[in-house]
N, C-alpha and C. Protein backbone atom coordinates (compact mmCIF):
# COMPACT_ATOMS: atom_id res chain seq x y z
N UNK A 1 82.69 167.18 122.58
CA UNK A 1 83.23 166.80 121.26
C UNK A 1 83.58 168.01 120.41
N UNK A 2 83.31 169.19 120.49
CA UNK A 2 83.58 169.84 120.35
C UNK A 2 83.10 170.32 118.61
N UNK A 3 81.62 169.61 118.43
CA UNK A 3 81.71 170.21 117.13
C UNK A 3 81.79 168.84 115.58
N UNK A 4 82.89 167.93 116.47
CA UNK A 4 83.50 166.91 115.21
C UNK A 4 82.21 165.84 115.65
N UNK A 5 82.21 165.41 113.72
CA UNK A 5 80.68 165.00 113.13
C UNK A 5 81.39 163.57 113.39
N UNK A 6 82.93 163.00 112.93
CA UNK A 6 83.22 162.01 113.12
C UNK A 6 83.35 161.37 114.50
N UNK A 7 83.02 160.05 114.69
CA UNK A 7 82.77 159.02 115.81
C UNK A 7 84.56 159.51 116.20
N UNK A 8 84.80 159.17 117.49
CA UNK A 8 85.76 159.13 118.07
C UNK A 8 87.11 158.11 117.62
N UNK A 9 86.34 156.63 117.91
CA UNK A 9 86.93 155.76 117.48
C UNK A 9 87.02 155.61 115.56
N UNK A 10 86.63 156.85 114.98
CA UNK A 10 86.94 156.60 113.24
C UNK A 10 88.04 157.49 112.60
N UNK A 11 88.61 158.65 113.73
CA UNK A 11 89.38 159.61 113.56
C UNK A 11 91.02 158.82 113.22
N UNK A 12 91.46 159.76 113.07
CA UNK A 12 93.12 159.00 112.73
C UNK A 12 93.77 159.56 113.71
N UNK A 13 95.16 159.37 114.46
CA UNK A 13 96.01 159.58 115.47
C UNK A 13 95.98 160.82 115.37
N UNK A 14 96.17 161.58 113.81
CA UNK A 14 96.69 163.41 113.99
C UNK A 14 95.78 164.40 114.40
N UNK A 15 94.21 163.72 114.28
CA UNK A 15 93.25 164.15 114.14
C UNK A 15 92.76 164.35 116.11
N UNK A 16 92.85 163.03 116.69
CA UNK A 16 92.79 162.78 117.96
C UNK A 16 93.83 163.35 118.53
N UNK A 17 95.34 163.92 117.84
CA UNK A 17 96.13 164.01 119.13
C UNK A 17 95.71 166.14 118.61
N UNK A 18 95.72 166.54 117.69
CA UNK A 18 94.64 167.80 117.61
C UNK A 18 93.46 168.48 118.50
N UNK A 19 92.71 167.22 118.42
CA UNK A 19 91.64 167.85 118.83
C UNK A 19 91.83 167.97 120.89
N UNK A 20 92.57 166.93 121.00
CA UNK A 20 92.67 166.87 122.23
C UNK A 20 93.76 168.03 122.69
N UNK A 21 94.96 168.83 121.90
CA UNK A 21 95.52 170.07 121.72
C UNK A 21 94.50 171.43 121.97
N UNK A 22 93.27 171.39 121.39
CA UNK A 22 92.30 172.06 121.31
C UNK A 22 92.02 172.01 122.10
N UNK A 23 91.83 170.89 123.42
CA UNK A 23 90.90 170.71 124.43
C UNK A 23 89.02 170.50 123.75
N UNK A 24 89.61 170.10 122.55
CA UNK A 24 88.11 169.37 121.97
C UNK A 24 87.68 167.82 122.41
N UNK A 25 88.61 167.48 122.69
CA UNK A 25 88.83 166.14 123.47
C UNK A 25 89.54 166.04 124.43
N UNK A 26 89.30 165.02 125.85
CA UNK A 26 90.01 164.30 126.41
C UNK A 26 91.07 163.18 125.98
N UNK A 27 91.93 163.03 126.67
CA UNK A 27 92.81 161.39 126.81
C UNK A 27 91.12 160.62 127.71
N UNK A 28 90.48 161.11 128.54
CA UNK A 28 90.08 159.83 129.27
C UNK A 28 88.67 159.57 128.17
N UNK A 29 88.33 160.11 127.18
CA UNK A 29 87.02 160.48 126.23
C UNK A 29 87.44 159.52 125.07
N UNK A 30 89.02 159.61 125.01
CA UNK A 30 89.17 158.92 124.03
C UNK A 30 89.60 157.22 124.25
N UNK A 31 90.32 157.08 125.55
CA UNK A 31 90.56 155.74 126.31
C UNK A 31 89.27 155.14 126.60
N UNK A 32 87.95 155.94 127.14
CA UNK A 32 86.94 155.00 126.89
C UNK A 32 85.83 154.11 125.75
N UNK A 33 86.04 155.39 124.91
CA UNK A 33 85.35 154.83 123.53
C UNK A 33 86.58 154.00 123.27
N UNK A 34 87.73 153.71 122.96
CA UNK A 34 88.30 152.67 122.36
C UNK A 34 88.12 151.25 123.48
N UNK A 35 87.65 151.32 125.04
CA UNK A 35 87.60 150.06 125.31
C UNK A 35 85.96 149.88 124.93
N UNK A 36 85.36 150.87 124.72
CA UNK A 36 83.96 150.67 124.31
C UNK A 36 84.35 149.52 123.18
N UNK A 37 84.77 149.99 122.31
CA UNK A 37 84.98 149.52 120.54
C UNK A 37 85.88 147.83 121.11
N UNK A 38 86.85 147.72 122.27
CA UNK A 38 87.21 146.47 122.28
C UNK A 38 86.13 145.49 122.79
N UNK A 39 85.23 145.86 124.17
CA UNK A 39 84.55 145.29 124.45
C UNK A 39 83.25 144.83 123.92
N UNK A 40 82.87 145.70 122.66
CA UNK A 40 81.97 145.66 121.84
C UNK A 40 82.14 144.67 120.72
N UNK A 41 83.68 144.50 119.97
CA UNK A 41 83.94 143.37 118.83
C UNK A 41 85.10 142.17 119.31
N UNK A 42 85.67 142.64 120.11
CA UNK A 42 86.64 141.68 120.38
C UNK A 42 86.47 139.95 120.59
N UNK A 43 84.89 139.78 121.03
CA UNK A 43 84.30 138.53 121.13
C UNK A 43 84.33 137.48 119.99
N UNK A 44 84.07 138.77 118.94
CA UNK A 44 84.18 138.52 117.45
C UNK A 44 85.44 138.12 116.60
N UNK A 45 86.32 138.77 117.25
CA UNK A 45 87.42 139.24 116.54
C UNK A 45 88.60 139.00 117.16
N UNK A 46 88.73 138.37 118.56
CA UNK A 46 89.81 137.88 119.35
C UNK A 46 91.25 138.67 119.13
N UNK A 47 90.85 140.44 118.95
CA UNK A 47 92.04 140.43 118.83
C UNK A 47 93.06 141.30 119.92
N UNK A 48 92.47 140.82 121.26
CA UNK A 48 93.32 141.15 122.35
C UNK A 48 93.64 139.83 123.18
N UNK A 49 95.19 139.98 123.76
CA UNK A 49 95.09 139.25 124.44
C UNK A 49 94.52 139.51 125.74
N UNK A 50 95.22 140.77 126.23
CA UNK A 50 94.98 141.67 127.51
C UNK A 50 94.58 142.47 127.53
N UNK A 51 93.54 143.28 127.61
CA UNK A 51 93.01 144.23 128.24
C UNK A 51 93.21 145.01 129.16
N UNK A 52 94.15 146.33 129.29
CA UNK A 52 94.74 146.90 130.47
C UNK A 52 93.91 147.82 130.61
N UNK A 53 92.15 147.57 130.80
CA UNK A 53 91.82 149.25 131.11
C UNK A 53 91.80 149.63 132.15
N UNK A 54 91.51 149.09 133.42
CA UNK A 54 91.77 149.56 134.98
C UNK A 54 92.94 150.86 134.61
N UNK A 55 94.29 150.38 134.16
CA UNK A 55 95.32 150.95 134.24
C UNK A 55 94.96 152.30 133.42
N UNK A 56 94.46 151.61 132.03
CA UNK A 56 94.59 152.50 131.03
C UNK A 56 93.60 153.82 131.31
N UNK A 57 92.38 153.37 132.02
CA UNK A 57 91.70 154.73 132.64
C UNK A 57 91.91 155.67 133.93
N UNK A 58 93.03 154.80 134.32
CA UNK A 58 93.64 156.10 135.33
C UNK A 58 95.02 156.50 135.05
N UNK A 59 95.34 155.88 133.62
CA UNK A 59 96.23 156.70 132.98
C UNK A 59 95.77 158.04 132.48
N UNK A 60 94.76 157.59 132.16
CA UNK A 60 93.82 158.59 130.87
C UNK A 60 93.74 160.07 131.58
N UNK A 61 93.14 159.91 132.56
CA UNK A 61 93.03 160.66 133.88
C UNK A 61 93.87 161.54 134.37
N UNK A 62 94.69 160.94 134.22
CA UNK A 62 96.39 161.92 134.76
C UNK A 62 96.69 162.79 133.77
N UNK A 63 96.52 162.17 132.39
CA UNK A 63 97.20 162.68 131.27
C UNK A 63 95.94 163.76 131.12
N UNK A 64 95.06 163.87 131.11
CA UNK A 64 93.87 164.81 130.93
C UNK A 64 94.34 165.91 132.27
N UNK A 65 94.57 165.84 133.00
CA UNK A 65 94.90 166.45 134.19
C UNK A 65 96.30 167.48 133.94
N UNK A 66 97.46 166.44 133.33
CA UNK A 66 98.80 167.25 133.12
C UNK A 66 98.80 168.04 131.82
N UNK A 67 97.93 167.75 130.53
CA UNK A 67 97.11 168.12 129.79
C UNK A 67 96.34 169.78 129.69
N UNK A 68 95.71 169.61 130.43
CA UNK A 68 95.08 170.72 130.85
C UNK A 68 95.68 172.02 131.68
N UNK A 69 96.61 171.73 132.79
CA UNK A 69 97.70 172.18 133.38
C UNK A 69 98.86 172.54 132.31
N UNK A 70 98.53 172.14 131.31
CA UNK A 70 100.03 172.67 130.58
C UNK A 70 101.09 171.90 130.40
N UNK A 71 101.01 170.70 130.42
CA UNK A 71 101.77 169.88 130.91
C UNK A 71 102.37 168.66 129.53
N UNK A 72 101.98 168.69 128.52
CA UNK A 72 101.68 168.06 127.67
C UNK A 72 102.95 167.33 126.79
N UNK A 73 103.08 166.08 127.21
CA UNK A 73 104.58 165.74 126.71
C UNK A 73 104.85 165.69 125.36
N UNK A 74 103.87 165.11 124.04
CA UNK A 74 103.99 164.93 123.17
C UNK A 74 102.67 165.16 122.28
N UNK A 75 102.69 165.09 121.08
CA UNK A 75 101.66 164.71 120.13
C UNK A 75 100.73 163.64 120.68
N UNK A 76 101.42 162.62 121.46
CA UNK A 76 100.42 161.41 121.60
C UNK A 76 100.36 161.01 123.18
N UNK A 77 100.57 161.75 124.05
CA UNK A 77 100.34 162.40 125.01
C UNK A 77 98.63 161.83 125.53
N UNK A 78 98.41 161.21 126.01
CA UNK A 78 97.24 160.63 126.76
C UNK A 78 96.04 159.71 125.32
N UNK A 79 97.22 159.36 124.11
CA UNK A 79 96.17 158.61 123.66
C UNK A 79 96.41 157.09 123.99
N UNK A 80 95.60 156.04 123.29
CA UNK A 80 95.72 154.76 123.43
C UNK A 80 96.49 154.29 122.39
N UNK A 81 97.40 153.18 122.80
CA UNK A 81 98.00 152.49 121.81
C UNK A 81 97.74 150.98 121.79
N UNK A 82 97.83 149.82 121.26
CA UNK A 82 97.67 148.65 121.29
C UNK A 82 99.30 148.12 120.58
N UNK A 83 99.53 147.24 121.52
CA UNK A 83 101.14 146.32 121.55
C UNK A 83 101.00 144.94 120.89
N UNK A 84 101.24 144.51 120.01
CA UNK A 84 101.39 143.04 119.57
C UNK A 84 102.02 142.47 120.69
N UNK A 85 101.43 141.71 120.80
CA UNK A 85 101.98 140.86 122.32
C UNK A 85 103.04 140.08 122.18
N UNK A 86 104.42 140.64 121.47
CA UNK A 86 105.79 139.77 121.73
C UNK A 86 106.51 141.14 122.14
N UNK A 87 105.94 141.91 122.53
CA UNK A 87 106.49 143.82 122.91
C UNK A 87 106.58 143.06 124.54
N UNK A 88 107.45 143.20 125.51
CA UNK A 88 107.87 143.21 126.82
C UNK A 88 106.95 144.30 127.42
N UNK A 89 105.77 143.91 128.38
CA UNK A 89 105.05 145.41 129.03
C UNK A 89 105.56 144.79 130.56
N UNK A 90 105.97 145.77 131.26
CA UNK A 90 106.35 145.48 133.03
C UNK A 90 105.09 145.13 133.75
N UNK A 91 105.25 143.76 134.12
CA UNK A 91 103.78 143.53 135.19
C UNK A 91 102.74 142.89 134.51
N UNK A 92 103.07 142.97 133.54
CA UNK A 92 101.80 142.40 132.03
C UNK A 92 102.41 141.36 131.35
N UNK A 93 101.17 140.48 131.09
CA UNK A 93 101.41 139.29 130.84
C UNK A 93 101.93 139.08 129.22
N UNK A 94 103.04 138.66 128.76
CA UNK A 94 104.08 138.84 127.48
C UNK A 94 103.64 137.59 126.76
N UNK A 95 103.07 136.55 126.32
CA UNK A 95 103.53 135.27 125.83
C UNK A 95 103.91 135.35 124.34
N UNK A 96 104.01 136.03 123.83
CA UNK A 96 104.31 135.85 122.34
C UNK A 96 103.74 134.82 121.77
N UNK A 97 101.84 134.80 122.15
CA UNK A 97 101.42 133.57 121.33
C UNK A 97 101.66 132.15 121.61
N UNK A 98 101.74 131.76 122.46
CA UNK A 98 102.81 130.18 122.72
C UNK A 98 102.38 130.02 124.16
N UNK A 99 102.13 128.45 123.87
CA UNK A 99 101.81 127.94 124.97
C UNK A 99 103.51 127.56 126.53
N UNK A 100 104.36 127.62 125.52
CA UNK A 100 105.66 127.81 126.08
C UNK A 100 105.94 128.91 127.34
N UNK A 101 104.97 130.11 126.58
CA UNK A 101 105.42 131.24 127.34
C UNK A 101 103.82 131.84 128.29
N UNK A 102 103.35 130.95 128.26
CA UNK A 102 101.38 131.20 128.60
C UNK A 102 101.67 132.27 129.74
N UNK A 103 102.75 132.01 130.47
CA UNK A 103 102.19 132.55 132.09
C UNK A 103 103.23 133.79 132.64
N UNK A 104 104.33 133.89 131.46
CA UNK A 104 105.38 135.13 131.28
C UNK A 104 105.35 136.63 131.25
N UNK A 105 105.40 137.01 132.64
CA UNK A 105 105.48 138.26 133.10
C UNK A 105 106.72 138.93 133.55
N UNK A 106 107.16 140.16 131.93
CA UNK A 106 108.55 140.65 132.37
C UNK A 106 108.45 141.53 133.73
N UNK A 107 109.52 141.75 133.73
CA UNK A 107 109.54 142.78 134.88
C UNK A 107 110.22 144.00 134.67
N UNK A 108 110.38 144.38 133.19
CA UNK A 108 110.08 145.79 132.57
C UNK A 108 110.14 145.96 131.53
N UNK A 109 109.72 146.72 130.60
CA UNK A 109 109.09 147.13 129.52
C UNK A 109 110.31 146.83 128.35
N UNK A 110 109.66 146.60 127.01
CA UNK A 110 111.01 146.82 125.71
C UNK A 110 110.75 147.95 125.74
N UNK A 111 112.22 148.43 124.79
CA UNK A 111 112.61 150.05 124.96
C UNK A 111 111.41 150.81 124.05
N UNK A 112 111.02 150.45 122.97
CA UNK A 112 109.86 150.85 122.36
C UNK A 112 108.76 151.22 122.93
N UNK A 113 108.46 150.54 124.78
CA UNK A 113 107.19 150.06 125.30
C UNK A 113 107.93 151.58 125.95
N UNK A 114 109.03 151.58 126.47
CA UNK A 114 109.84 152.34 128.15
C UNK A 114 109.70 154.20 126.70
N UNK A 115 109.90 153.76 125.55
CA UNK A 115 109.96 155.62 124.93
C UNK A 115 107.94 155.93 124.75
N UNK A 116 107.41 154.91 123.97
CA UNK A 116 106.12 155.56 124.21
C UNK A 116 105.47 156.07 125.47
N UNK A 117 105.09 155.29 126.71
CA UNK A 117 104.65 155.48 127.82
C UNK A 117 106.06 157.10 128.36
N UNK A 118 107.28 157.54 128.03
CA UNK A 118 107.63 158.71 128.46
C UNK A 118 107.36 159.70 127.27
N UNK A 119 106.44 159.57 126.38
CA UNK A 119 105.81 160.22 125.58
C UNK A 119 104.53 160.48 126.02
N UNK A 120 103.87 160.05 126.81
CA UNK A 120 102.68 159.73 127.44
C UNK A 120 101.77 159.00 126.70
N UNK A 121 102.15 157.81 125.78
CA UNK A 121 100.90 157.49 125.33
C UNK A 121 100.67 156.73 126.24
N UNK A 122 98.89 156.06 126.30
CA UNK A 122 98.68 155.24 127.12
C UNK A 122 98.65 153.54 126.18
N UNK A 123 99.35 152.54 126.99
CA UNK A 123 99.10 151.37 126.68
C UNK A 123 97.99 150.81 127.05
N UNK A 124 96.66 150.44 126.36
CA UNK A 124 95.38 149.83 126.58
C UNK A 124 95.63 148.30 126.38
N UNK A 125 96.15 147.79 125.24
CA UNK A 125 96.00 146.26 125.11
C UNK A 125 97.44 145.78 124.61
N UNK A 126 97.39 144.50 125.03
CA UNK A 126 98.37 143.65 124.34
C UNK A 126 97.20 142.95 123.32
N UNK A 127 97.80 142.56 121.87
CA UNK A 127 97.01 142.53 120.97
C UNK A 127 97.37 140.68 120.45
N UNK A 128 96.91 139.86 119.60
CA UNK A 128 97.16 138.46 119.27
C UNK A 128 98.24 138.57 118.31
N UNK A 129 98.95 137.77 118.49
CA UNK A 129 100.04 137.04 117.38
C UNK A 129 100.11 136.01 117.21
N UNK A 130 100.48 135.57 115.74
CA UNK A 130 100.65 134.22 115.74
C UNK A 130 101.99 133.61 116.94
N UNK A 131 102.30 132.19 116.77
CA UNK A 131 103.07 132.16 117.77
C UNK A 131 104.55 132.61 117.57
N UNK A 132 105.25 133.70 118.40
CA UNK A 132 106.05 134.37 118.27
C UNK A 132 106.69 135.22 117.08
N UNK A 133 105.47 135.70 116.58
CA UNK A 133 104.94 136.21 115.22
C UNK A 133 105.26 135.61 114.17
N UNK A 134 105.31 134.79 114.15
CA UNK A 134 105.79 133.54 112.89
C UNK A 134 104.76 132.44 112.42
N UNK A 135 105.30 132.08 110.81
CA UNK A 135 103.96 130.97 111.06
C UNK A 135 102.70 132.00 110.57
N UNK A 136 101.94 131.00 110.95
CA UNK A 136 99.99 131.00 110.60
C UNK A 136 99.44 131.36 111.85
N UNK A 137 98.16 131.13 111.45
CA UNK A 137 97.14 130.79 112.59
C UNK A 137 97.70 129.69 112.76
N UNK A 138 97.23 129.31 114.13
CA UNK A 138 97.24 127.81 114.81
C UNK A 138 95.81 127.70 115.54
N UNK A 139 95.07 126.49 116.16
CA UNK A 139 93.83 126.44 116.57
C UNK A 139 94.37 125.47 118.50
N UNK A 140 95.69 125.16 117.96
CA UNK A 140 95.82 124.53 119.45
C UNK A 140 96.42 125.33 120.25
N UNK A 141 96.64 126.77 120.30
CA UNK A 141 97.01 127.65 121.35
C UNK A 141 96.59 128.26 121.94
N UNK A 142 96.31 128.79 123.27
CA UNK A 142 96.31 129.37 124.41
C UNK A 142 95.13 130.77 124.04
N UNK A 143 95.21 131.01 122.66
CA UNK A 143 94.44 131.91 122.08
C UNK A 143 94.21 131.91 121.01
N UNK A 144 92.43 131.82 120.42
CA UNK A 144 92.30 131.95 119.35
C UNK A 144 93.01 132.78 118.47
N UNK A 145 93.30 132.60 117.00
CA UNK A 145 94.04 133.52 116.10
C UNK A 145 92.78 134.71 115.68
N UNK A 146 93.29 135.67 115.52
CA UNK A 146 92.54 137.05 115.26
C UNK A 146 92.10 137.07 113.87
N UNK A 147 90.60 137.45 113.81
CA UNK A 147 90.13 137.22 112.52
C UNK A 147 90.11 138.94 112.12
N UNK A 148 89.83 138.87 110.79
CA UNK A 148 89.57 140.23 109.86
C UNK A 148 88.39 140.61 110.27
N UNK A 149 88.43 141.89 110.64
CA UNK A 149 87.15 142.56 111.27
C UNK A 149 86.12 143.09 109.86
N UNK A 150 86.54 142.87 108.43
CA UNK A 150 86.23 143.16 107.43
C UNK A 150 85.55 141.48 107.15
N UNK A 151 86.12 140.44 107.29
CA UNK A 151 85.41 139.46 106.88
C UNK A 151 85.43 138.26 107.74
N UNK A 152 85.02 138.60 108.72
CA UNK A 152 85.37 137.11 110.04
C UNK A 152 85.64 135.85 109.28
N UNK A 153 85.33 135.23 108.52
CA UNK A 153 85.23 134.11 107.42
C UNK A 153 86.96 133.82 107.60
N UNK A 154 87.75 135.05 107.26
CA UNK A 154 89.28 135.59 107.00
C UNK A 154 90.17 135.40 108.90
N UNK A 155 91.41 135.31 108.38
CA UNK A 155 92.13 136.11 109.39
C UNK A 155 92.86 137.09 108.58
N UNK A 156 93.89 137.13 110.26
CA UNK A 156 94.31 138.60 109.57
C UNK A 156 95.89 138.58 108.75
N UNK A 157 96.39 137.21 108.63
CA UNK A 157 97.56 136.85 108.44
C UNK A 157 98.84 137.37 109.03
N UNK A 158 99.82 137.79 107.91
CA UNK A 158 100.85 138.29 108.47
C UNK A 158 101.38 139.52 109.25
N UNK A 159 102.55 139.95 109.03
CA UNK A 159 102.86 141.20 109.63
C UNK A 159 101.97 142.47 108.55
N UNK A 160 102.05 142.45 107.57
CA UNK A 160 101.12 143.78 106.79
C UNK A 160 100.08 143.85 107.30
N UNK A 161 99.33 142.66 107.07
CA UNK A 161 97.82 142.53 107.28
C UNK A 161 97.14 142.89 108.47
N UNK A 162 98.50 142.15 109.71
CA UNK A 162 97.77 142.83 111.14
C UNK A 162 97.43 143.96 111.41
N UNK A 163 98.29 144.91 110.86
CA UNK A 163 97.96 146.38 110.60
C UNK A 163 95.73 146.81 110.79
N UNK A 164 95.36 145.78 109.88
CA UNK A 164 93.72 145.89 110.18
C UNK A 164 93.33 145.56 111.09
N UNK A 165 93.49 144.78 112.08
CA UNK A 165 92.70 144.35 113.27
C UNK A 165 92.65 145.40 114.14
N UNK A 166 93.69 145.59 114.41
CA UNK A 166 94.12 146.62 115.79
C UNK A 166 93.77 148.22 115.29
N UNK A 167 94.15 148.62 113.96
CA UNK A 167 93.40 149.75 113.90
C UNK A 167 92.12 149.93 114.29
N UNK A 168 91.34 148.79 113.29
CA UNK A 168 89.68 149.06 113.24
C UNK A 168 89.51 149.07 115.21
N UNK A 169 90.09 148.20 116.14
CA UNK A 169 90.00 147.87 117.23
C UNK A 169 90.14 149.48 118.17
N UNK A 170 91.43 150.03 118.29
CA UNK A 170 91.85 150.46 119.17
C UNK A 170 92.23 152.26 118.69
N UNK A 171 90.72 152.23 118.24
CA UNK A 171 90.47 153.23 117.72
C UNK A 171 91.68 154.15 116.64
N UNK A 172 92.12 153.44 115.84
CA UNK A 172 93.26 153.52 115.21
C UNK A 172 94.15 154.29 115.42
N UNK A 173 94.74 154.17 116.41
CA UNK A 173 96.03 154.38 117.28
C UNK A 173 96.76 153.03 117.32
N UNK A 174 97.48 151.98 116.85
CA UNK A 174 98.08 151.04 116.05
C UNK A 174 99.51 151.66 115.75
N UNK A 175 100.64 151.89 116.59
CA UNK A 175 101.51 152.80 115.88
C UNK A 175 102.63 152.22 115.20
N UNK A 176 102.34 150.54 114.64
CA UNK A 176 102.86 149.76 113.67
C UNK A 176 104.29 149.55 113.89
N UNK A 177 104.26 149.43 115.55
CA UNK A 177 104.94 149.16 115.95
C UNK A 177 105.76 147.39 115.84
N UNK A 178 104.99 146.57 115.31
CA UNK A 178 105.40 145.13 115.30
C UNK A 178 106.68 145.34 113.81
N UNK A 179 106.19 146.24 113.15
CA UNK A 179 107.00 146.22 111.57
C UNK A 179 107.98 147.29 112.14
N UNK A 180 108.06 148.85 112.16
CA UNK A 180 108.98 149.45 112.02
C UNK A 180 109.57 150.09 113.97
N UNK A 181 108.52 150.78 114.51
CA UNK A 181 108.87 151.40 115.31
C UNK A 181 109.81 150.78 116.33
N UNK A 182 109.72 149.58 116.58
CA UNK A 182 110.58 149.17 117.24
C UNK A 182 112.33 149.33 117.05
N UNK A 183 112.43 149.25 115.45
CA UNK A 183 113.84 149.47 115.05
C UNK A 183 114.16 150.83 115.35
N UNK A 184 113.69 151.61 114.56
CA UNK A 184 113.75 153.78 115.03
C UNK A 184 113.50 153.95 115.88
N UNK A 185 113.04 153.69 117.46
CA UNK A 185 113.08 154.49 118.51
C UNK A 185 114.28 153.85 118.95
N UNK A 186 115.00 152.66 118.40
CA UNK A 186 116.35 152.37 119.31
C UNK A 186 117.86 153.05 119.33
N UNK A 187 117.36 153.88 117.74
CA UNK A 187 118.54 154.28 117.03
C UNK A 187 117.79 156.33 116.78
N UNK A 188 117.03 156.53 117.79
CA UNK A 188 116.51 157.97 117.48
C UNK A 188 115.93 158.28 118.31
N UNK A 189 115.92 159.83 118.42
CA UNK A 189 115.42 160.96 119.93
C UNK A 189 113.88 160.34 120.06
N UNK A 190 113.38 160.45 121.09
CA UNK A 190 112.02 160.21 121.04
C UNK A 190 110.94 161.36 120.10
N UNK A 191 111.61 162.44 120.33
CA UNK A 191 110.86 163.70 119.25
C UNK A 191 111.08 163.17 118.26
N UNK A 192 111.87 162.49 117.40
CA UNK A 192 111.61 161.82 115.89
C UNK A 192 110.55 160.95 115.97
N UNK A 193 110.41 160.08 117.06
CA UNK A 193 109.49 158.94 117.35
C UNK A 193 108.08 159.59 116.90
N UNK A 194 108.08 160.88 117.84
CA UNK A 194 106.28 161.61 117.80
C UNK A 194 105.93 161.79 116.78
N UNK A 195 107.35 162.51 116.06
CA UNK A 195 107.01 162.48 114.62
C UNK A 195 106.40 161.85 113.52
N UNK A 196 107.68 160.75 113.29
CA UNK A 196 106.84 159.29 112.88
C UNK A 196 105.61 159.00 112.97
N UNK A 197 105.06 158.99 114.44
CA UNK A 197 103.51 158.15 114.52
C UNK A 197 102.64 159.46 114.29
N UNK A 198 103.07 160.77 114.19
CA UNK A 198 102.09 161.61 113.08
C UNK A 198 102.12 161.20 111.35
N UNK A 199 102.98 160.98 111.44
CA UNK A 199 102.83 160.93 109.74
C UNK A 199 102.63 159.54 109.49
N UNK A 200 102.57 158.90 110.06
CA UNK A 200 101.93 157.47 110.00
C UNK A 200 100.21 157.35 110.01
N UNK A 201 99.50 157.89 111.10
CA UNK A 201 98.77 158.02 111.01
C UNK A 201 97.70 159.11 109.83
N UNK A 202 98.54 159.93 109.52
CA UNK A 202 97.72 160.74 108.39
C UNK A 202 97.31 160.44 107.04
């Protein structure tokens, strides 16, 4: 750890993609405490749909490896990210919330999904939406609706609000992608992209 008093999973993106620059951290140090932190509240808090860690820890792995070698593609380069699940992941299960789409597996990534992963972040989870992010909670779908990790009593409502689940979750690496990033990486270099999710996170 290199020293830092703060928990892993309480740091912010600039802080994690730093320290891991330093070689004060791993990608695979930091991919496990965040499935620590999913497998630890998510019971609570329903707010994954999928869970990719098989993948996501021998992503972690590589990226710690090309990392260390010199190899280092970006700012966010072997961290974890979490996808609102109406994002297209290749091989991974997509439903956008809806019993319509329960069993829908693209067969490759949205362009948002295809620029992060050649940035090297790692994708850990597809995360809950209402159904096809619209609307409320609902109680008759395929997946409970995601409550506020601040007041289970609560959900997490709309597009602003989701912003809390998945941070507190996925060790706040959240790169708010359901609201903006999707529009700017379609219309910009991916080096603006890295950019962005630094100054987002700070």
């Amino acid at each position: 750890m290199g020293g830092y008093v703060t928990e892993i999973w309480q740091m912010s993106l600039s802080e994690q993609s730093a320290a891991v620059a330093k070689g004060d951290l791993s990608p695979s140090e930091i991919v496990e405490t965040a499935i620590s932190r999913i497998e630890q509240l998510d019971s609570k808090t329903s707010a994954c749909v999928t869970l990719m860690a098989e993948a996501a820890v021998a992503n972690a792995k590589s990226a710690t490896t090309e990392i260390v070698n010199g190899r280092r593609l970006s700012p966010i380069h072997g961290l974890p990210v979490g996808l609102k699940d109406i994002f297209d992941t290749a091989g991974v299960l997509t439903a956008g919330g809806s019993k319509t789409t329960q069993n829908r597996i693209p067969d490759k990534d949205a362009t948002s999904v295809a620029k992060l992963r050649a940035a090297g972040a790692i994708i850990l989870a597809k995360l809950t939406t209402h159904e096809f992010a619209h609307g409320g909670p609902s109680f008759d779908l395929p997946w409970p609706p995601a409550r506020n990790p601040w007041n289970l009593e609560h959900f997490t409502g709309g597009h602003p609000v989701v912003l809390v689940l998945p941070l507190q979750l996925v060790t706040l690496l959240l790169l708010w992608v359901q609201i903006q990033v999707v529009q700017f990486v379609d219309r910009q270099p991916t080096v603006e992209l890295r950019d962005l999710c630094l100054r987002m996170a700070s």
